[in-house]
C-alpha atoms as a PDB file:
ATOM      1  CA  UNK A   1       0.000   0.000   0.000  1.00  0.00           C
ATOM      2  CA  UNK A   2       1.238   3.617  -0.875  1.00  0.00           C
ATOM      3  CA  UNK A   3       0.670   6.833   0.880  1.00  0.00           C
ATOM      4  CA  UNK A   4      -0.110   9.637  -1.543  1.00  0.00           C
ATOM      5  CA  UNK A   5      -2.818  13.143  -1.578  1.00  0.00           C
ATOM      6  CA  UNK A   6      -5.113  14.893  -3.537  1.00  0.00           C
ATOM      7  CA  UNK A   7      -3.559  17.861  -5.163  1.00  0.00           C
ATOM      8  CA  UNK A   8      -6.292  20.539  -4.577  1.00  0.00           C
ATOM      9  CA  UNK A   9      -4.500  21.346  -1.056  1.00  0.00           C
ATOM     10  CA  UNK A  10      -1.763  23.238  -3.206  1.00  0.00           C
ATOM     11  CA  UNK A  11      -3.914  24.710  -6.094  1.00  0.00           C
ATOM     12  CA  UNK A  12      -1.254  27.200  -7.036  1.00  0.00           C
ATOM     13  CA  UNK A  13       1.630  24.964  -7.610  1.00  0.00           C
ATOM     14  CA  UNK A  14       2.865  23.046 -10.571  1.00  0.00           C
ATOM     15  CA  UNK A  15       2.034  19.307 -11.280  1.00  0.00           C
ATOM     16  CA  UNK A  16       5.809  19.290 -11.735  1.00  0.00           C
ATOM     17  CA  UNK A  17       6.215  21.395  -8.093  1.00  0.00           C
ATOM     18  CA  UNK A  18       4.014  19.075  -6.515  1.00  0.00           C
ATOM     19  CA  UNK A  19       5.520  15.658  -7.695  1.00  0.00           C
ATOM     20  CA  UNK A  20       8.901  16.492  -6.730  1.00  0.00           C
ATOM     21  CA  UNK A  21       8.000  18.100  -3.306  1.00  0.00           C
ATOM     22  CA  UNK A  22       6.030  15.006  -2.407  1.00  0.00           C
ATOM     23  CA  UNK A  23       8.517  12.471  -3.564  1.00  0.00           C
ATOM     24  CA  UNK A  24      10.970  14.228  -1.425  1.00  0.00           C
ATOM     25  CA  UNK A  25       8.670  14.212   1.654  1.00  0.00           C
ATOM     26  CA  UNK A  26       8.072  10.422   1.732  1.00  0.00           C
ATOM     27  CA  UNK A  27       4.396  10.290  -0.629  1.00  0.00           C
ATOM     28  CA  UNK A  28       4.832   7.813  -3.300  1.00  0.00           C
ATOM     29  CA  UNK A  29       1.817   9.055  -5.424  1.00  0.00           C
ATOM     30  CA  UNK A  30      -0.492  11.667  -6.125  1.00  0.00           C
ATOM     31  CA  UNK A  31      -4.800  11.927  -6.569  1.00  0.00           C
ATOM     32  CA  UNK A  32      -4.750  14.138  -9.317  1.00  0.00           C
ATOM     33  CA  UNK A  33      -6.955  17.087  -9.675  1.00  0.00           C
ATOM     34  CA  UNK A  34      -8.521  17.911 -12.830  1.00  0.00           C
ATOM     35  CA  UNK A  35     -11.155  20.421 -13.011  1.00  0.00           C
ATOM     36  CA  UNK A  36     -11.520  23.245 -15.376  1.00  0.00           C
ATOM     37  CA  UNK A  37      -9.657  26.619 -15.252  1.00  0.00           C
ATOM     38  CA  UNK A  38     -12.810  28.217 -14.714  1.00  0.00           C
ATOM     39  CA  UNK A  39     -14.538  26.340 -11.767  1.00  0.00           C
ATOM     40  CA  UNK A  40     -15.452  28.254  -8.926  1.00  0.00           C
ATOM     41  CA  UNK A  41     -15.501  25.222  -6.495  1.00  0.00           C
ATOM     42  CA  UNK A  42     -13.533  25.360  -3.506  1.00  0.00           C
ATOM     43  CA  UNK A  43     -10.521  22.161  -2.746  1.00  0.00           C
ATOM     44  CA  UNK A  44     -11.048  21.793  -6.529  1.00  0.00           C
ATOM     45  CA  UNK A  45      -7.797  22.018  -7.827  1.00  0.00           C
ATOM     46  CA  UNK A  46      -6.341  22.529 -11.538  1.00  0.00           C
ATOM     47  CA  UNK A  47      -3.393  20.284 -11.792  1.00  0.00           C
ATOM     48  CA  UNK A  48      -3.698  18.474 -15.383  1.00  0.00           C
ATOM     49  CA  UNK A  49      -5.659  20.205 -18.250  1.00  0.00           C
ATOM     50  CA  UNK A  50      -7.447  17.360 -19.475  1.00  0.00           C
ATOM     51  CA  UNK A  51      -9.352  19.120 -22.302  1.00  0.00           C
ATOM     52  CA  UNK A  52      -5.815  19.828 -24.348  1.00  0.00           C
ATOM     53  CA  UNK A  53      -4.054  16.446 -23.435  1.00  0.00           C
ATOM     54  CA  UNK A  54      -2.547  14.733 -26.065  1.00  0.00           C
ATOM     55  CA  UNK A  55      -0.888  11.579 -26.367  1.00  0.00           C
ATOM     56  CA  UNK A  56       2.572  13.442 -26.658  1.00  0.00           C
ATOM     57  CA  UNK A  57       1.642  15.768 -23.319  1.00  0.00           C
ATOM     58  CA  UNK A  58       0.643  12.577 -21.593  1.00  0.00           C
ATOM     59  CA  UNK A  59       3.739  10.565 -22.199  1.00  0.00           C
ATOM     60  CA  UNK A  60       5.576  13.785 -20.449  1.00  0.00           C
ATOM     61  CA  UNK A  61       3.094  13.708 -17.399  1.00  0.00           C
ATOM     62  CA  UNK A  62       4.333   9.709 -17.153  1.00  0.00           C
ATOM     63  CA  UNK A  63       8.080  10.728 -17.405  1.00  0.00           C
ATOM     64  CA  UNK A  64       7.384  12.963 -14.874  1.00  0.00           C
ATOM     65  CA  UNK A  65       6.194  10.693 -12.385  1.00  0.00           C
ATOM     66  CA  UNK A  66       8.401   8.003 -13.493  1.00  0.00           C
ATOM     67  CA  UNK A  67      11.516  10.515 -12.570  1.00  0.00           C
ATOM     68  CA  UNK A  68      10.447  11.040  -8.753  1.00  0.00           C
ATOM     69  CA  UNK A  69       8.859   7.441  -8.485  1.00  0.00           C
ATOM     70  CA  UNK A  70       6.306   8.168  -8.346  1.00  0.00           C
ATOM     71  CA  UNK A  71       2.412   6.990  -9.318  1.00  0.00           C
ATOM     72  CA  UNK A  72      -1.088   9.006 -10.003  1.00  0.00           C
ATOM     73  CA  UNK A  73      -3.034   6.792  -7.718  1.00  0.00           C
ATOM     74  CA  UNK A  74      -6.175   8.505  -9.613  1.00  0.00           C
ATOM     75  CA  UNK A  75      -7.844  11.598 -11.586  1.00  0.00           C
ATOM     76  CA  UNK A  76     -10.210  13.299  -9.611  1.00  0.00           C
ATOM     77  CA  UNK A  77     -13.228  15.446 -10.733  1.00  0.00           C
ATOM     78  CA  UNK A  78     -15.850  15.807  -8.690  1.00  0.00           C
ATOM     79  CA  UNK A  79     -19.285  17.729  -9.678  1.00  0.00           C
ATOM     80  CA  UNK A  80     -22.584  17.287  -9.485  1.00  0.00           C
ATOM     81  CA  UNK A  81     -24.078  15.743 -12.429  1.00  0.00           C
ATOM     82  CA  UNK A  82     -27.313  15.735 -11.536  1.00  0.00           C
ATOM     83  CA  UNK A  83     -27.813  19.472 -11.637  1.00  0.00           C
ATOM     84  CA  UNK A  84     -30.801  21.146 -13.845  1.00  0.00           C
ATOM     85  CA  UNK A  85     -28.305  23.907 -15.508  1.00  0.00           C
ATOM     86  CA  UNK A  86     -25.055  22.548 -15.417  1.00  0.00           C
ATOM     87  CA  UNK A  87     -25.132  18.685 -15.242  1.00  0.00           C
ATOM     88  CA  UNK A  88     -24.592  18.514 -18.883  1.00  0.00           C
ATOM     89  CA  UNK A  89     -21.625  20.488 -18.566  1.00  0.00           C
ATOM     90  CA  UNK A  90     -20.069  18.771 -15.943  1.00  0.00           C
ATOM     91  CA  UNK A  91     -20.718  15.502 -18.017  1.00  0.00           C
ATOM     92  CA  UNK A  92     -18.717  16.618 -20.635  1.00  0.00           C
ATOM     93  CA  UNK A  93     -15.732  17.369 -18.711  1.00  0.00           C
ATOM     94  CA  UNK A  94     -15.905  13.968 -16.671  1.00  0.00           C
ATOM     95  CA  UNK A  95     -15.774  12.286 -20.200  1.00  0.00           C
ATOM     96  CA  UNK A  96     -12.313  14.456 -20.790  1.00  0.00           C
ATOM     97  CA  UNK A  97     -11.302  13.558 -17.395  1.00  0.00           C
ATOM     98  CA  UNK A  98     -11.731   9.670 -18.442  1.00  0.00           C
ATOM     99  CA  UNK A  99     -10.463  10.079 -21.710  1.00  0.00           C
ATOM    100  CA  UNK A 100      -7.364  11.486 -19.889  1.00  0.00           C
ATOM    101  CA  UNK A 101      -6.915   8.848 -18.013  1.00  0.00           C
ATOM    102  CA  UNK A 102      -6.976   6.177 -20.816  1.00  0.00           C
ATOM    103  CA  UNK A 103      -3.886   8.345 -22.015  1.00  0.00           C
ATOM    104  CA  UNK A 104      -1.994   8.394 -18.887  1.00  0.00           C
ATOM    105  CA  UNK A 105      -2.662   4.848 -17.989  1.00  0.00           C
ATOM    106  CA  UNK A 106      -4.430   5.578 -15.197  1.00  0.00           C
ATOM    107  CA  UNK A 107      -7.191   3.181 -13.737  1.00  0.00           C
ATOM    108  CA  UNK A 108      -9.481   5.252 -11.660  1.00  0.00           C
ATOM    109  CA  UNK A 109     -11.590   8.507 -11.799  1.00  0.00           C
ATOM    110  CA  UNK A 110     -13.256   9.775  -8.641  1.00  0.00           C
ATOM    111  CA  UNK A 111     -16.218  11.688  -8.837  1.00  0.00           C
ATOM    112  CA  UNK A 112     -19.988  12.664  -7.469  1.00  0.00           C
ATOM    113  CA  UNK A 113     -22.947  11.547  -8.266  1.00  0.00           C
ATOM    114  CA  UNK A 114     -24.852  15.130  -7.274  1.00  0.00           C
ATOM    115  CA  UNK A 115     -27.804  16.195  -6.318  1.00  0.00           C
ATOM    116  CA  UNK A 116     -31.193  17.587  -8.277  1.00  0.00           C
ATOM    117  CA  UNK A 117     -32.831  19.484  -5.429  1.00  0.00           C
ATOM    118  CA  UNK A 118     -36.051  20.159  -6.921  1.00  0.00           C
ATOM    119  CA  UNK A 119     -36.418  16.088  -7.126  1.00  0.00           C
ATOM    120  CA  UNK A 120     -37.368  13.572  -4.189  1.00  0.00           C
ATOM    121  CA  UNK A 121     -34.300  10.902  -3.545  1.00  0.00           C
ATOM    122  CA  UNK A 122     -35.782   8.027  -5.705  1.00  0.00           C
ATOM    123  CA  UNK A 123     -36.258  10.380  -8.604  1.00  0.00           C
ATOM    124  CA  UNK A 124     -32.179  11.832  -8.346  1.00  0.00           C
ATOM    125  CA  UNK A 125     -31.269   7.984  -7.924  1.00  0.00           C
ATOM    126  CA  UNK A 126     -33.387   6.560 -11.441  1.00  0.00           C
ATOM    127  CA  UNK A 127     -32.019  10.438 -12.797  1.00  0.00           C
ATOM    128  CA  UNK A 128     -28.782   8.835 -12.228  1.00  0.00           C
ATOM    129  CA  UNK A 129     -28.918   5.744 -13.643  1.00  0.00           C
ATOM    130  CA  UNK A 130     -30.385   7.743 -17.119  1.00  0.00           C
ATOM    131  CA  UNK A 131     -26.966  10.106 -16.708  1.00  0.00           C
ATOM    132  CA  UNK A 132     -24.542   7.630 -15.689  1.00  0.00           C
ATOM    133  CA  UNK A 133     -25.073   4.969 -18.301  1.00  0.00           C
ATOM    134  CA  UNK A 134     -23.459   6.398 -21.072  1.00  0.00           C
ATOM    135  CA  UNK A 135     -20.924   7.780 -19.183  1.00  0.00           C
ATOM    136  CA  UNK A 136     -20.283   3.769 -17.618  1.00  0.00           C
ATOM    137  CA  UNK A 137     -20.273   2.689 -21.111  1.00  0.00           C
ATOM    138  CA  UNK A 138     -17.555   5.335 -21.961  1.00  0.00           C
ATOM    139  CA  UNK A 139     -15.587   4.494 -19.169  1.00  0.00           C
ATOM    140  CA  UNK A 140     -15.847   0.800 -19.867  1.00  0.00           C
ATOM    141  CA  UNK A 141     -14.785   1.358 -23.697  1.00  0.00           C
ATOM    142  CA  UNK A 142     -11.980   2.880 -22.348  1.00  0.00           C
ATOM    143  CA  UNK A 143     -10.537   0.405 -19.482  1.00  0.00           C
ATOM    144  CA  UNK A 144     -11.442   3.131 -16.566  1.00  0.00           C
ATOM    145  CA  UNK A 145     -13.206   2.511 -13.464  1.00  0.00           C
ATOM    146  CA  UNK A 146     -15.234   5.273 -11.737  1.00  0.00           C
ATOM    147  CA  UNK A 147     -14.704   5.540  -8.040  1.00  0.00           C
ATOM    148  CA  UNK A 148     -16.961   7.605  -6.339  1.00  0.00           C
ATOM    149  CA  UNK A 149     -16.517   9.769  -3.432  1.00  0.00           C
ATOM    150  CA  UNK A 150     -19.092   9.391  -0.870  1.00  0.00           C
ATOM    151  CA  UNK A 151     -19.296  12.695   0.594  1.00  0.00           C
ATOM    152  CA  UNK A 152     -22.693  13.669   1.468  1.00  0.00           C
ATOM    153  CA  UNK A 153     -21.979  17.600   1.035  1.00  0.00           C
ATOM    154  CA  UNK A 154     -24.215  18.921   2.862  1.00  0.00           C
ATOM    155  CA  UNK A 155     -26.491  21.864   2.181  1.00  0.00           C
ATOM    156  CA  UNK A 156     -24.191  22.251  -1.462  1.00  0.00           C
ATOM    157  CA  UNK A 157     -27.921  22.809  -3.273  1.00  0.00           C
ATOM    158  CA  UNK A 158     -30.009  23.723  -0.455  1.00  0.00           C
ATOM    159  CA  UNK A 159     -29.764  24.027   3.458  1.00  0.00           C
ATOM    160  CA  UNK A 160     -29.994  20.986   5.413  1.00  0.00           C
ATOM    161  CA  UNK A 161     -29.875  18.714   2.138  1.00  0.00           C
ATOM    162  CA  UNK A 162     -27.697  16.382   1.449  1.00  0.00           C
ATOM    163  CA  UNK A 163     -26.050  17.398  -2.192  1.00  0.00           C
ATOM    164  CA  UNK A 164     -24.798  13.745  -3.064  1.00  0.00           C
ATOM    165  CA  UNK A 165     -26.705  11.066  -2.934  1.00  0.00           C
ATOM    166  CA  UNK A 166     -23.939   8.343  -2.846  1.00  0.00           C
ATOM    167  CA  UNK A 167     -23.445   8.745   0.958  1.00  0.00           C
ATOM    168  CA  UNK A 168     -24.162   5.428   2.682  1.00  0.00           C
ATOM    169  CA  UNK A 169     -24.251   1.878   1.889  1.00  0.00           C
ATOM    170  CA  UNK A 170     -28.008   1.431   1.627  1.00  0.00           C
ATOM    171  CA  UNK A 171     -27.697   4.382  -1.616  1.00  0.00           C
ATOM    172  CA  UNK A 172     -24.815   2.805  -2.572  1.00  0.00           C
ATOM    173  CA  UNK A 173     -26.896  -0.380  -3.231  1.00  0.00           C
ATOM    174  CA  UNK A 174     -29.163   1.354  -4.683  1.00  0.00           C
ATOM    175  CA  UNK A 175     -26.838   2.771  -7.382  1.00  0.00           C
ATOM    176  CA  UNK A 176     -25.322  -0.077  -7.666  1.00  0.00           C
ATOM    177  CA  UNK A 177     -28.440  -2.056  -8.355  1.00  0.00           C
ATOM    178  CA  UNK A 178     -29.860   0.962 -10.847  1.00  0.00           C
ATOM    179  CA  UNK A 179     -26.079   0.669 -12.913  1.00  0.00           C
ATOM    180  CA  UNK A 180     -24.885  -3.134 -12.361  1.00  0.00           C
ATOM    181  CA  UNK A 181     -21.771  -2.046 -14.073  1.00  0.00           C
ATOM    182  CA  UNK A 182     -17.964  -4.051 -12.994  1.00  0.00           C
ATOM    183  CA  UNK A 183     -16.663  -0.630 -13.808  1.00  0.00           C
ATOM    184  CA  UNK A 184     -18.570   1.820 -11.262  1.00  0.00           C
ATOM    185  CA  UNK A 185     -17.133   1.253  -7.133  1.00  0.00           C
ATOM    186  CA  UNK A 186     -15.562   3.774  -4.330  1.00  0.00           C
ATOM    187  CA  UNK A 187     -13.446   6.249  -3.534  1.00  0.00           C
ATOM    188  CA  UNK A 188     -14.289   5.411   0.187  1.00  0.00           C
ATOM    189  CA  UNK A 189     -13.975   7.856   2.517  1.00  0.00           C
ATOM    190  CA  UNK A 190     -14.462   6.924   5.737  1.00  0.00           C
ATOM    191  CA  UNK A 191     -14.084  10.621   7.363  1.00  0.00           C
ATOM    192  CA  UNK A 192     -17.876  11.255   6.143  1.00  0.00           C
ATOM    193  CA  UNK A 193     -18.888   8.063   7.342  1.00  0.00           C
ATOM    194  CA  UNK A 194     -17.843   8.333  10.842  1.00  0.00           C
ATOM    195  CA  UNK A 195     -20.082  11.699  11.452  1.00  0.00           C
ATOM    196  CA  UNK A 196     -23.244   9.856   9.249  1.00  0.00           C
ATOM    197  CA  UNK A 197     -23.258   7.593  12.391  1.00  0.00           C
ATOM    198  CA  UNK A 198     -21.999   4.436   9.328  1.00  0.00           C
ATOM    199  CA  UNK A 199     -19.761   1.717  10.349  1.00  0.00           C
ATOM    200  CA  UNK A 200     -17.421   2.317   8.353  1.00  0.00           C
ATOM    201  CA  UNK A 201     -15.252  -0.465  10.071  1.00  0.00           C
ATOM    202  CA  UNK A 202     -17.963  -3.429   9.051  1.00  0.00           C
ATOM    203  CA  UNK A 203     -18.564  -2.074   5.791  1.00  0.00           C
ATOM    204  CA  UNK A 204     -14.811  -2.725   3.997  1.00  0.00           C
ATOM    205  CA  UNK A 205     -14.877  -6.402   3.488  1.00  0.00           C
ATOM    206  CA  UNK A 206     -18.334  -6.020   1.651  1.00  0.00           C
ATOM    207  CA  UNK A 207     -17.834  -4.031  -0.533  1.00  0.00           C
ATOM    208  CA  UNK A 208     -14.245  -5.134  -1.143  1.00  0.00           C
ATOM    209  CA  UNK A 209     -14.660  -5.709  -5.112  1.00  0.00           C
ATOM    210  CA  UNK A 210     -15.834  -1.970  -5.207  1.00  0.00           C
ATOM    211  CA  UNK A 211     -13.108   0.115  -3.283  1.00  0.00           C
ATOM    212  CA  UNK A 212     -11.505   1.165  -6.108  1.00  0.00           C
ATOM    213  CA  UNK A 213      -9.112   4.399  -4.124  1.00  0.00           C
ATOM    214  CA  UNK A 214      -9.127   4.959  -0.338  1.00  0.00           C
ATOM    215  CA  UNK A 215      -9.515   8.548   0.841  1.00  0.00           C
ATOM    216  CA  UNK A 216      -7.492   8.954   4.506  1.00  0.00           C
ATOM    217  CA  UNK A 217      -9.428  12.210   5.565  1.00  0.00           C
ATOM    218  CA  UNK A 218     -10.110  12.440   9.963  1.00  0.00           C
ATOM    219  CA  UNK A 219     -13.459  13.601  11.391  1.00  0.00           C
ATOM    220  CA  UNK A 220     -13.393  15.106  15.136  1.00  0.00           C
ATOM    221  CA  UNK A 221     -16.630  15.083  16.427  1.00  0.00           C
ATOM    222  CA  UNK A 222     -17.663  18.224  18.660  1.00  0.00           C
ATOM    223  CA  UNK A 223     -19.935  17.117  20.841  1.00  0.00           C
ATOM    224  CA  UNK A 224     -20.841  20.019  22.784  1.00  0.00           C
ATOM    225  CA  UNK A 225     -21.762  21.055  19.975  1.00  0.00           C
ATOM    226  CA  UNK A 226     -23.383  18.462  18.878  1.00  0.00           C
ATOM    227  CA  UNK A 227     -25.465  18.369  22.300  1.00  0.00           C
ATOM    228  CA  UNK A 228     -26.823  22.136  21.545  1.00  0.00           C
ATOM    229  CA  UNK A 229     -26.698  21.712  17.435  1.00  0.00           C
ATOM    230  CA  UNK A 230     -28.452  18.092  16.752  1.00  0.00           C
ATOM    231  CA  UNK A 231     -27.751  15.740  14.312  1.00  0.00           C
ATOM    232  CA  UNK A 232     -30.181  17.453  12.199  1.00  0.00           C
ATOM    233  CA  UNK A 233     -27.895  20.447  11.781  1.00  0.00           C
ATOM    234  CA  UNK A 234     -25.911  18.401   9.436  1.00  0.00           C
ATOM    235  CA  UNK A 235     -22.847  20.860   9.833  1.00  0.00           C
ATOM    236  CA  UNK A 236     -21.381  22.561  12.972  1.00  0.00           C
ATOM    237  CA  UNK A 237     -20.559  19.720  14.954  1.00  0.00           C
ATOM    238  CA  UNK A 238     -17.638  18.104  13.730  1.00  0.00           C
ATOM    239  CA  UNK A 239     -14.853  19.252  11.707  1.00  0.00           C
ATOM    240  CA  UNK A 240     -12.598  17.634   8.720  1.00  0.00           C
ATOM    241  CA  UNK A 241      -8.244  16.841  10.506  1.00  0.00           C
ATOM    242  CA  UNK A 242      -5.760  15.123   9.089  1.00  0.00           C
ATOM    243  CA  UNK A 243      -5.148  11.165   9.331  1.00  0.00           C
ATOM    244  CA  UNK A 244      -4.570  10.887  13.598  1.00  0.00           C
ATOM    245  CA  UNK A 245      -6.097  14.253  14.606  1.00  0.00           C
ATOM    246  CA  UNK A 246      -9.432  13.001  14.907  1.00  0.00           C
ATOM    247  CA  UNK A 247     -11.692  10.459  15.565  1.00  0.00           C
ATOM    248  CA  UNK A 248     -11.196   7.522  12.708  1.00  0.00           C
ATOM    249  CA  UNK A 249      -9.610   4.658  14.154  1.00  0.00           C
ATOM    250  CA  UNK A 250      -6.803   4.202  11.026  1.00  0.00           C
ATOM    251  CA  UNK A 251      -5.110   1.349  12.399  1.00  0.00           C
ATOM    252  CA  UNK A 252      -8.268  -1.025  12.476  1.00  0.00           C
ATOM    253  CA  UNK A 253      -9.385   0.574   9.395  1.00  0.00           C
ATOM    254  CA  UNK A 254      -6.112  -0.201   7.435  1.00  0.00           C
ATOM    255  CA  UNK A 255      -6.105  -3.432   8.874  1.00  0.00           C
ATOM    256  CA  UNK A 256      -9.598  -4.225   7.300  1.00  0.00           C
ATOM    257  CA  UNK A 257      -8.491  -2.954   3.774  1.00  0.00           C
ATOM    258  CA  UNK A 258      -5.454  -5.461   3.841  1.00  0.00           C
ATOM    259  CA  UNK A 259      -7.661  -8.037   4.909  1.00  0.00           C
ATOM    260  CA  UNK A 260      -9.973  -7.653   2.238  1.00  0.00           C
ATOM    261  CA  UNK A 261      -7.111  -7.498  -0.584  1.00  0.00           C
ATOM    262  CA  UNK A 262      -6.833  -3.701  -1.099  1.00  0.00           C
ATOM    263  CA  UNK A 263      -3.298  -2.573  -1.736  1.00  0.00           C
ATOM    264  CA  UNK A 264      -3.318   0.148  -3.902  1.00  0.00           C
ATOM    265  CA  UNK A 265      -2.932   3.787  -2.351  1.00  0.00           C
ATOM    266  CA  UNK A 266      -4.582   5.411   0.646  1.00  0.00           C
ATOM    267  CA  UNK A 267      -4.879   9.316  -0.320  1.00  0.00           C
ATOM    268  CA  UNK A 268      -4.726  12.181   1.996  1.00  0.00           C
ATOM    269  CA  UNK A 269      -7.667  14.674   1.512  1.00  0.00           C
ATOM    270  CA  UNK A 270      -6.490  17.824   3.172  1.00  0.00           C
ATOM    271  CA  UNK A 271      -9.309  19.732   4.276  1.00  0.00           C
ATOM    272  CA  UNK A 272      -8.001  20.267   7.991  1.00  0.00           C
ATOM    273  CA  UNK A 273      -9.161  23.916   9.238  1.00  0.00           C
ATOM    274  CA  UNK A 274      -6.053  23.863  11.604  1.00  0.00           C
ATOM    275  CA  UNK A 275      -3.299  23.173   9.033  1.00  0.00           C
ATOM    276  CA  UNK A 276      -4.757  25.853   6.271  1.00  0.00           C
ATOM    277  CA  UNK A 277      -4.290  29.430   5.129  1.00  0.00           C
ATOM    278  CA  UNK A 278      -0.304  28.916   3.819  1.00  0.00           C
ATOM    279  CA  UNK A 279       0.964  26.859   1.921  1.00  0.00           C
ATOM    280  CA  UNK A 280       3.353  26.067   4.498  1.00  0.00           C
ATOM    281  CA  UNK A 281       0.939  24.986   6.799  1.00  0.00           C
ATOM    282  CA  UNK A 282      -1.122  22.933   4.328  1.00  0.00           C
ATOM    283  CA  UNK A 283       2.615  21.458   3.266  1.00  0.00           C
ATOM    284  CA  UNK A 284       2.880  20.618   7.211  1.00  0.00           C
ATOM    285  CA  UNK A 285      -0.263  19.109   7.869  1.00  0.00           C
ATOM    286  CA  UNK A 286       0.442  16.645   5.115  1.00  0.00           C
ATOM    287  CA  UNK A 287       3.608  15.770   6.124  1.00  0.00           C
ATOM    288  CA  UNK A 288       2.405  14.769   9.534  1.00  0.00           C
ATOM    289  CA  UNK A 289      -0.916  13.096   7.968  1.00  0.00           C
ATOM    290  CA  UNK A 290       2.046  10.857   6.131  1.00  0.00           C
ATOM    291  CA  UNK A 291       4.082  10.486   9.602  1.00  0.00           C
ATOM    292  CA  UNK A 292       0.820   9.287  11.335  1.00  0.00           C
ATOM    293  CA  UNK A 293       0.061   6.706   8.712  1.00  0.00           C
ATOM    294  CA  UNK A 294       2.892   5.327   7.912  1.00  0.00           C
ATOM    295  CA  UNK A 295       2.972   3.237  10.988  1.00  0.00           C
ATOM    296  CA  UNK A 296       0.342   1.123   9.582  1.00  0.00           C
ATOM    297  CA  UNK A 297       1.771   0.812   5.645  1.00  0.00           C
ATOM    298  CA  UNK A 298       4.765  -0.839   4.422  1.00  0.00           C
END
């Protein structure tokens, strides 16, 4: 098993800036991000312009990583395709982002599902299944699995809503049953899971054959906040830290993705309040995020 991160952390450096600081700081690969220049997302990160890549660019991206050996563990593009203006939109650009990966070699794409908030839940899931078939079939014809990231993100469309509906294992049947496809699975995250009250412990062996990437993002739990807040609140009560800083137990965690056959990488997902605001301090949270789990990986 590797240790590697998403690349949004460090939006303003070079793919080439980021490879060799990482290599040199003990990460053997990288979760590429590849959004448009022109998103206005936050932790969405522009690291690999899929839309101009060409064979010739992507051979230099490999000798790149090659170089520093190093690996992209995945591309990452995360949007929500169920939305009523701009699904189509984001569509397009996964199917770049796929493409892309064809031409680096590169198994895995993470992305969301979304969210159509004028729709009730079983409407967004069968509005999935009529987006996400061609884009399965896509993916398929071009050897690439789509991972994707169950973050709920919460109150992204509307307050109090859920703006993903890929968050829990029940949905994720659902999906799953809706677009019975070998080449749709995970990017588990288990830092969303924790504060969604999921055992995210029980869950890895059974969905083993569909944990295609591994997300190591903490969740600290506030409770007195959570005592005056609710659960209902959905935000204000716990907080995103890095791998050790909150309240994920990692080593049992690890120990159930081994046991179930995963050995690929386990990506850092910096989104720690405490370690932001310079890129010296993002730099530093990952570095200890890659001290604290390297006790449990080879």
């Amino acid at each position: 098993m590797k240790i590697g991160f998403l690349t949004a952390c460090l939006p303003r450096l070079s793919l080439a800036e980021l490879v060799s600081w990482a290599a040199a700081h003990g990460f053997r690969a990288l979760e590429v991000s590849c959004w448009p220049p022109d998103n206005t997302r936050d932790y969405a990160g522009v690291h690999l312009d899929v839309a101009h890549l060409t064979a010739a660019k992507a051979d230099e991206v490999k000798s790149l990583f090659a170089q520093h050996g190093m690996a992209i563990s995945c591309l990452t593009y995360c949007e929500n395709h169920l939305h009523p203006q701009r699904g189509q939109g984001y569509t397009q650009h996964l199917l770049k982002v796929i493409d892309a990966a064809e031409l680096l070699g590169v198994k895995t794409v993470s992305h969301f599902i979304g969210r159509n908030p004028g729709l009730t839940l079983a409407e967004n899931l069968q509005l999935a299944k009529e987006v996400f078939t061609p884009i399965l079939e896509h993916a398929g014809a071009k050897g690439v699995r789509l991972g994707i990231e169950n973050c709920p993100m919460p109150g992204w469309q509307f307050e109090g809503l859920a703006g993903n509906v890929a968050y829990s294992p029940a949905l994720w049947d659902e999906l799953f049953g809706l677009l019975p496809h070998a080449h749709l699975g995970l990017n588990l995250d288990p830092s969303h899971l924790l504060w969604l009250g999921v055992d995210y412990l029980g869950l890895v062996p059974e969905y083993a054959d569909r944990i295609f990437h591994v997300h190591a993002k903490d969740t600290e739990i506030l409770d007195d906040d959570l005592a005056y807040k609710s659960i209902g609140t959905l935000t204000g009560w716990w907080r995103y830290r890095m791998p050790g800083w909150g309240d994920v137990e990692w080593g049992p965690f690890i120990s159930r993705l081994i046991e179930s056959g995963y050995d690929d990488v386990i990506s850092i997902e910096h989104e720690d309040p405490i370690w932001e605001g310079t890129e010296e301090k993002v730099k530093g949270g990952l570095v200890l995020g890659q001290r604290y789990l390297s006790q449990f990986v080879l």
